[in-house]
C-alpha atoms as a PDB file:
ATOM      1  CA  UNK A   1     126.752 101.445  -9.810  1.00  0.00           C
ATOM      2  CA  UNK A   2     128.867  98.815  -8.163  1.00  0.00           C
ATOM      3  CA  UNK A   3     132.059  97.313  -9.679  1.00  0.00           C
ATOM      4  CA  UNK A   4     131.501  94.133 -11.334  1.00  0.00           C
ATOM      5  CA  UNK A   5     133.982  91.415  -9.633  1.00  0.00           C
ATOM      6  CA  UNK A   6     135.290  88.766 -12.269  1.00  0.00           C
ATOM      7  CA  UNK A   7     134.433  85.402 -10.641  1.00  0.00           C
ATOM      8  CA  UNK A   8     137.900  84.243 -11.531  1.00  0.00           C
ATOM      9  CA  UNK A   9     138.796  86.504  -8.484  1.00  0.00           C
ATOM     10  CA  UNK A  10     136.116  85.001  -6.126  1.00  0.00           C
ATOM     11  CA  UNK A  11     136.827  81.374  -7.580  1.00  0.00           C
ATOM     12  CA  UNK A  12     140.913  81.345  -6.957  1.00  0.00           C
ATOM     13  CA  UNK A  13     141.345  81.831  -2.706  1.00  0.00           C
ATOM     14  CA  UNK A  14     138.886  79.084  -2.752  1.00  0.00           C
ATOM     15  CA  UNK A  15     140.345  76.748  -5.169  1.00  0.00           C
ATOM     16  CA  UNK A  16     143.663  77.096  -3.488  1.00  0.00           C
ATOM     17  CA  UNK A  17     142.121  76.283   0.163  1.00  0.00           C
ATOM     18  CA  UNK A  18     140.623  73.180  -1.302  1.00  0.00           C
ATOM     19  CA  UNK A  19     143.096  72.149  -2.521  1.00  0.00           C
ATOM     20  CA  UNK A  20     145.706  72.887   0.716  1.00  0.00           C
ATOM     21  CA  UNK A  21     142.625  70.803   2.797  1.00  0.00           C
ATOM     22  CA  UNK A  22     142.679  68.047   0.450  1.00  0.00           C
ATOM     23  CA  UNK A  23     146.328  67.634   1.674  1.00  0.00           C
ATOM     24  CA  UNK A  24     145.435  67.471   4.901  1.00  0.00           C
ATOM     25  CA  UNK A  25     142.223  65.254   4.291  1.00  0.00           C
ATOM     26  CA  UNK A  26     143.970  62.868   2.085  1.00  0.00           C
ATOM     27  CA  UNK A  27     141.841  62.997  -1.228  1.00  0.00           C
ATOM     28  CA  UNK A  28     143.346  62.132  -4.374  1.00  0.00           C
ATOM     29  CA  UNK A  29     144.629  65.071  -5.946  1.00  0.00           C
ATOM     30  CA  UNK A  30     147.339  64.930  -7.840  1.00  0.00           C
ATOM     31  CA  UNK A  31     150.789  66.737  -8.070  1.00  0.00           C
ATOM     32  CA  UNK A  32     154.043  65.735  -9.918  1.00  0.00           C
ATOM     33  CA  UNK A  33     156.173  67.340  -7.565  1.00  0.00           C
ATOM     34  CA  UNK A  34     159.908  68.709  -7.765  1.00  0.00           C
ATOM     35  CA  UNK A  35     160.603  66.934 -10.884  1.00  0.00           C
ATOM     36  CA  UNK A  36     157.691  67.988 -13.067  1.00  0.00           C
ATOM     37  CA  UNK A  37     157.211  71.410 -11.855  1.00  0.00           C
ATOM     38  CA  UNK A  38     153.712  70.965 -10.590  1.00  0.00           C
ATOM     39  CA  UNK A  39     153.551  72.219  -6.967  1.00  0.00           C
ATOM     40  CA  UNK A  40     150.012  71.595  -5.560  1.00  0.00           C
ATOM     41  CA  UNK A  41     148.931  70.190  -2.832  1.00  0.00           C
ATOM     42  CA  UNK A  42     148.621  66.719  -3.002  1.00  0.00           C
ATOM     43  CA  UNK A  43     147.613  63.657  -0.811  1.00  0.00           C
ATOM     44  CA  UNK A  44     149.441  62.880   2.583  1.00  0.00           C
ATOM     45  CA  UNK A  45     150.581  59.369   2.294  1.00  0.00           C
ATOM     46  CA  UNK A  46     153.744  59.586   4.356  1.00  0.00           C
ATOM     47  CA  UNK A  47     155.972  58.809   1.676  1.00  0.00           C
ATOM     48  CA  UNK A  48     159.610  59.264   2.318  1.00  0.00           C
ATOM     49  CA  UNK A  49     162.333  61.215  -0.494  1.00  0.00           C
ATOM     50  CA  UNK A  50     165.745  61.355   0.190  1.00  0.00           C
ATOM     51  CA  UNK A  51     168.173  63.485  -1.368  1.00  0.00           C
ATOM     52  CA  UNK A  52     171.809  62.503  -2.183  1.00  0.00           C
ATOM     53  CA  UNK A  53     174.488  65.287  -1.699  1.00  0.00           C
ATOM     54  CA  UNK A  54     174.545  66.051  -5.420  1.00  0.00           C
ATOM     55  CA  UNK A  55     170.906  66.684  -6.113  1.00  0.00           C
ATOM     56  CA  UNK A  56     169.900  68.770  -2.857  1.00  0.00           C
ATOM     57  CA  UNK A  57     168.271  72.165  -3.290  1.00  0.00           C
ATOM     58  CA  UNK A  58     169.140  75.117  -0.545  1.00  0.00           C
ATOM     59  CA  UNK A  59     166.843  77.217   0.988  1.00  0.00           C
ATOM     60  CA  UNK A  60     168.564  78.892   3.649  1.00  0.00           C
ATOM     61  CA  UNK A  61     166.700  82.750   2.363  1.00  0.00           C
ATOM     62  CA  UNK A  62     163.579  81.442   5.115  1.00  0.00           C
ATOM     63  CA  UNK A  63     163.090  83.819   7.389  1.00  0.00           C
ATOM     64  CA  UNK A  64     159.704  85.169   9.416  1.00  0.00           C
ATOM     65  CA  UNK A  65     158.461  85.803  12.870  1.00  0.00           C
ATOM     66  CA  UNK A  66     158.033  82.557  15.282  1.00  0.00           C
ATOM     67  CA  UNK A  67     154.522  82.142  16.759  1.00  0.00           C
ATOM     68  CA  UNK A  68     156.463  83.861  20.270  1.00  0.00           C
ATOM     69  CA  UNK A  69     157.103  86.940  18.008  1.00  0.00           C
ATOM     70  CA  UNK A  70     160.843  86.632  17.851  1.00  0.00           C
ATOM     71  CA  UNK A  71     162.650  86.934  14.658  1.00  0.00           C
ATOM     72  CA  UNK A  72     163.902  83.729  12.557  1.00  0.00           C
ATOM     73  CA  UNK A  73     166.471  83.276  10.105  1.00  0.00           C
ATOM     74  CA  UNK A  74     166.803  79.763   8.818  1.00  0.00           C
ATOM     75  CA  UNK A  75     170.827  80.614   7.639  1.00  0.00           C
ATOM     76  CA  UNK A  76     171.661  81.186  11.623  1.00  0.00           C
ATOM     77  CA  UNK A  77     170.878  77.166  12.135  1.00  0.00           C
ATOM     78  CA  UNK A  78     173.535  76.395   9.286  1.00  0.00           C
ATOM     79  CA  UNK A  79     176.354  73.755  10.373  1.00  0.00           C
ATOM     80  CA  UNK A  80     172.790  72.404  11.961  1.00  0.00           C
ATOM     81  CA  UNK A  81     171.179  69.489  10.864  1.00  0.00           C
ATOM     82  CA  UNK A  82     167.556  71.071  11.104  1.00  0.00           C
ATOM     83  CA  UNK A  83     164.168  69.498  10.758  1.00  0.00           C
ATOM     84  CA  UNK A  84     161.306  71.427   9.158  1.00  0.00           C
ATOM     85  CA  UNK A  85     157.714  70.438   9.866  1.00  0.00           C
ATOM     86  CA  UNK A  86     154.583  72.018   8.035  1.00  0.00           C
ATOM     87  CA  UNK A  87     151.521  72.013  10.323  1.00  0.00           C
ATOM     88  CA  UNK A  88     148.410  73.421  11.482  1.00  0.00           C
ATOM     89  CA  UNK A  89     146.372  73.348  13.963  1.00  0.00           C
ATOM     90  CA  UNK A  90     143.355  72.412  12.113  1.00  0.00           C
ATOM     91  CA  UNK A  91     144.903  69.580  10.779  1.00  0.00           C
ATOM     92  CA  UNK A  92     144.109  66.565  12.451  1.00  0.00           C
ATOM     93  CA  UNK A  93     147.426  64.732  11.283  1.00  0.00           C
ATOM     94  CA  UNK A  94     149.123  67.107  12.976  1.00  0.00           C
ATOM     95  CA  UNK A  95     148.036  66.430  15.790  1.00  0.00           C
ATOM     96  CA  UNK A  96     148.471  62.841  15.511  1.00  0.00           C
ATOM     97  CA  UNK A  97     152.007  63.204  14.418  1.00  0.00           C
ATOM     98  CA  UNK A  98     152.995  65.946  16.986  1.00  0.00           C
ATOM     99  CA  UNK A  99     154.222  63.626  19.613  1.00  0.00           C
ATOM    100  CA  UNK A 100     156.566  61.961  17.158  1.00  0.00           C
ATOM    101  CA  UNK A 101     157.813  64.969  16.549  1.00  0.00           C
ATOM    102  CA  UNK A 102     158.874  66.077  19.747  1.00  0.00           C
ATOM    103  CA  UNK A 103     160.346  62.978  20.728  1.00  0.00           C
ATOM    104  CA  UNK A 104     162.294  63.193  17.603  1.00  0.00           C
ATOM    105  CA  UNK A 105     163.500  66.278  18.775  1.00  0.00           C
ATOM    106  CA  UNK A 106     163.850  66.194  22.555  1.00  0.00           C
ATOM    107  CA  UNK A 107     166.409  62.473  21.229  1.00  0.00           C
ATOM    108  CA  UNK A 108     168.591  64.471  18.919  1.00  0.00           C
ATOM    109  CA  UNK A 109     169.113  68.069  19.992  1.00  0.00           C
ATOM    110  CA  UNK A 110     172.232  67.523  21.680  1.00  0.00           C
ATOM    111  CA  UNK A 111     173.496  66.221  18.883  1.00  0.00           C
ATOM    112  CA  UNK A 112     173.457  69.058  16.641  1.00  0.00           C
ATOM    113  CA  UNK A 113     170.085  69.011  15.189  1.00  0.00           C
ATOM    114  CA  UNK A 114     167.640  71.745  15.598  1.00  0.00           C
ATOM    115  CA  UNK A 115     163.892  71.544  14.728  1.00  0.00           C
ATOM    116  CA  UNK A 116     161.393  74.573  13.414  1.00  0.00           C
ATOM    117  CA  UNK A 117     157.682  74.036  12.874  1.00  0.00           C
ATOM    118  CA  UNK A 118     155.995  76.193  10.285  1.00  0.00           C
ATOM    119  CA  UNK A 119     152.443  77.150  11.360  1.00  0.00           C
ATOM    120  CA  UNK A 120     150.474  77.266   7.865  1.00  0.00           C
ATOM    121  CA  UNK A 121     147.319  79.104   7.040  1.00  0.00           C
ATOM    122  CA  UNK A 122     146.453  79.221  10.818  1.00  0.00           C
ATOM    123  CA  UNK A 123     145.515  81.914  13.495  1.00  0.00           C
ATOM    124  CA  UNK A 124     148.239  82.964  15.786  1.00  0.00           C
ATOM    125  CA  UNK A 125     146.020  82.039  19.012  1.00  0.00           C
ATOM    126  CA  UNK A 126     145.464  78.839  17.562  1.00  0.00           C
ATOM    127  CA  UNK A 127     148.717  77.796  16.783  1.00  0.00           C
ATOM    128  CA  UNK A 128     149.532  78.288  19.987  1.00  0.00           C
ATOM    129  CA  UNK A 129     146.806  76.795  21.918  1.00  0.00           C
ATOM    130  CA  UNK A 130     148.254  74.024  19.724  1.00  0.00           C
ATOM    131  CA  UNK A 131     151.556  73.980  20.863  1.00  0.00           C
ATOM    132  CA  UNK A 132     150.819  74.331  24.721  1.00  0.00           C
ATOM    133  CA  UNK A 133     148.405  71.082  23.807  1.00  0.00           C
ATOM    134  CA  UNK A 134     151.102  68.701  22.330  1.00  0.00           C
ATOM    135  CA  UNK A 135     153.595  70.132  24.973  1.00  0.00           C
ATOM    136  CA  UNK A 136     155.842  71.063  21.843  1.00  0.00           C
ATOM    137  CA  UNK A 137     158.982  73.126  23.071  1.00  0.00           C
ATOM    138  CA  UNK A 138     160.734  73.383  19.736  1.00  0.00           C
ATOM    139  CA  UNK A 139     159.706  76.791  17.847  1.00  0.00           C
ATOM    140  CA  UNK A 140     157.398  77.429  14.888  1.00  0.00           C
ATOM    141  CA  UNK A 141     157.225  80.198  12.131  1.00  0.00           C
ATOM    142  CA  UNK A 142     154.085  82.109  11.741  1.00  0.00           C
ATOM    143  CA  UNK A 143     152.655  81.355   7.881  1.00  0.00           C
ATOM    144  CA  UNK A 144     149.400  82.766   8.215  1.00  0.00           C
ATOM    145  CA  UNK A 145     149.839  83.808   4.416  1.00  0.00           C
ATOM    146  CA  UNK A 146     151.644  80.687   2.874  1.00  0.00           C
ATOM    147  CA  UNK A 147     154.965  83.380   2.524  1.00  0.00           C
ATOM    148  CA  UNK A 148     157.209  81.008   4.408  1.00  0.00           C
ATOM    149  CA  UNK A 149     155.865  77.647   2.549  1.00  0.00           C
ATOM    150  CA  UNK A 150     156.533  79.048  -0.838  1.00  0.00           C
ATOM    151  CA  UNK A 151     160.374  79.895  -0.173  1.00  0.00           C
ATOM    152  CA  UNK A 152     160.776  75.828  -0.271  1.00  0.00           C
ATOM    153  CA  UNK A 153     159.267  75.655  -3.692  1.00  0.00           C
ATOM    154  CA  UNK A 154     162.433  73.871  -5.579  1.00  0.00           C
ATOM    155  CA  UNK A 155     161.261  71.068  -2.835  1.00  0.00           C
ATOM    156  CA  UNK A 156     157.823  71.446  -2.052  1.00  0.00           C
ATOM    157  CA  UNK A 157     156.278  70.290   1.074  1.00  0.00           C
ATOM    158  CA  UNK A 158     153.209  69.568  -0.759  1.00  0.00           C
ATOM    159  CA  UNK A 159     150.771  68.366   1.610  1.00  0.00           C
ATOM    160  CA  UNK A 160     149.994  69.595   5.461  1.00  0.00           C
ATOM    161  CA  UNK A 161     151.548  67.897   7.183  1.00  0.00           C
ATOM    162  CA  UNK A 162     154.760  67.194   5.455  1.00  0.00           C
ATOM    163  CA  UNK A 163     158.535  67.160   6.820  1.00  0.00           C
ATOM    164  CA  UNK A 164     161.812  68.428   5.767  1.00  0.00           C
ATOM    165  CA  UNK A 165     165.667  67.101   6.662  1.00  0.00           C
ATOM    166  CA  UNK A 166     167.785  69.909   6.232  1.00  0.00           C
ATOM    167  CA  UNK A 167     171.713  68.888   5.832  1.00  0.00           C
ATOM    168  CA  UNK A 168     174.034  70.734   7.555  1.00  0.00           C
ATOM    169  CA  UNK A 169     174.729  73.239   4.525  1.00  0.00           C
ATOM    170  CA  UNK A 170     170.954  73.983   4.333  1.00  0.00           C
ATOM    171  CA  UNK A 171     170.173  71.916   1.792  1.00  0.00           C
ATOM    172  CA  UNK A 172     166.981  68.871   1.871  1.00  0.00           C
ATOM    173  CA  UNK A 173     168.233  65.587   2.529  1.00  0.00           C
ATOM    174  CA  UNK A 174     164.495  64.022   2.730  1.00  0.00           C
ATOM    175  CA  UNK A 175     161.045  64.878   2.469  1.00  0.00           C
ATOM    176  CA  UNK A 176     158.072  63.651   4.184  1.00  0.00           C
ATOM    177  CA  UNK A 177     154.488  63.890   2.276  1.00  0.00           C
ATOM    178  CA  UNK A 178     152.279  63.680   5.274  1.00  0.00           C
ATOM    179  CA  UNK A 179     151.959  62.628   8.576  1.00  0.00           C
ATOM    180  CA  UNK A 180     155.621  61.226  10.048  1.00  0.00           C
ATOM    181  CA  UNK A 181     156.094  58.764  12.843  1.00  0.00           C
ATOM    182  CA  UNK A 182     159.230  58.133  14.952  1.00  0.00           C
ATOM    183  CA  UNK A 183     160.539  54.471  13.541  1.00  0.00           C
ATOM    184  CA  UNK A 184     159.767  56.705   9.832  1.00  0.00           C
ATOM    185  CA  UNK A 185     161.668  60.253  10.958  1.00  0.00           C
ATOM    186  CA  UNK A 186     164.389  59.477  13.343  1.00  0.00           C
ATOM    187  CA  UNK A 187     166.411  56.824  10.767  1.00  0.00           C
ATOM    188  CA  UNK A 188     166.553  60.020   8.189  1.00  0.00           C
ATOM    189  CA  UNK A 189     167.709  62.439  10.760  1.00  0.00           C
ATOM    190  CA  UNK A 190     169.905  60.093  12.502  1.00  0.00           C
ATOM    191  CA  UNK A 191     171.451  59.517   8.788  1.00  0.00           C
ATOM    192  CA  UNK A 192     171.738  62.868   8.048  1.00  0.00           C
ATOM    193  CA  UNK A 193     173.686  63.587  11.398  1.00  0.00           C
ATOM    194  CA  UNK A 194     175.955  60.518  10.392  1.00  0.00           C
ATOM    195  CA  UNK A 195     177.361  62.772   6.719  1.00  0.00           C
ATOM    196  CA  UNK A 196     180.565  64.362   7.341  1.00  0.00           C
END
């Protein structure tokens, strides 16, 4: 006699993929957010939250392997400003948004800002295929189990893609809810940079 399997266990990896793809695909779902405590994955509209100095959240615990297989630590970037983006390469906003990105970065590195990509719900192969595509040189965390997304829970990315600005004591300055562009990303990070 085979074990009976309660369809609530069948049901929830599948609910939760919906709902990460609905993110991606822009549907209508619906999610309060950091405020109201309700941390699905919503719509990608590229709406912009800053973050003044009193309210920001830390999450410098992040760690994981990069898609190269070296260790990461997100504390060793602190005195950083750092940008976080959430991606895959499934995710055809990602792709759009990927040269942004890099420009972004390739601007503002010498000037004390450091970028880290976190590949989400991907394949390792893919992520990279990804990377060598969009010619990005800035490293990305291997999430192939959501592990890494869910130690930003007090500020939720939310949706793939979405986009963090990290202050330089760890904490988020601004978050992105979708695809970013450069005349929408570089302003936050350039203000960030600007804080004493």
């Amino acid at each position: 006699m085979s074990p009976r399997i309660s369809p609530f266990r069948v049901a929830a990896p599948a609910v939760a993929l919906c709902g990460l793809l609905a993110g991606c695909a822009g549907t209508n779902a619906a999610g309060s957010g950091p405020d109201g405590g309700d941390n699905r994955f919503i719509s990608g509209d590229g709406n912009i939250t800053e973050y003044g100095p009193a309210g920001r959240k830390s999450v410098q615990d992040v760690a994981g392997e990069r898609l190269d297989g070296k260790a990461f630590k997100l504390s060793e970037l602190k005195g950083q400003v750092v940008v976080v983006n959430f991606w895959a390469s499934w995710c055809a906003p990602c792709r759009g948004e990927a040269p942004s990105l890099e420009q972004v970065y390739t601007e503002n590195k010498g000037k004390g800002v450091d970028f880290i990509g976190v590949n989400f719900k991907d394949s390792k192969a893919n992520g990279q295929a990804f990377e060598r595509k969009f010619k990005v040189t800035y490293p990305s965390l291997f999430d192939a189990d959501g592990q890494v997304t869910l130690a930003f829970r007090e500020v939720p990315p939310s949706a793939i893609p979405s986009t963090l600005v990290l202050d330089r004591q760890g904490r988020i300055a601004a978050r992105i809810i979708g695809a970013t562009t450069y005349s929408k990303l570089n302003p936050l990070v350039a203000k960030v940079v600007q804080e004493k």
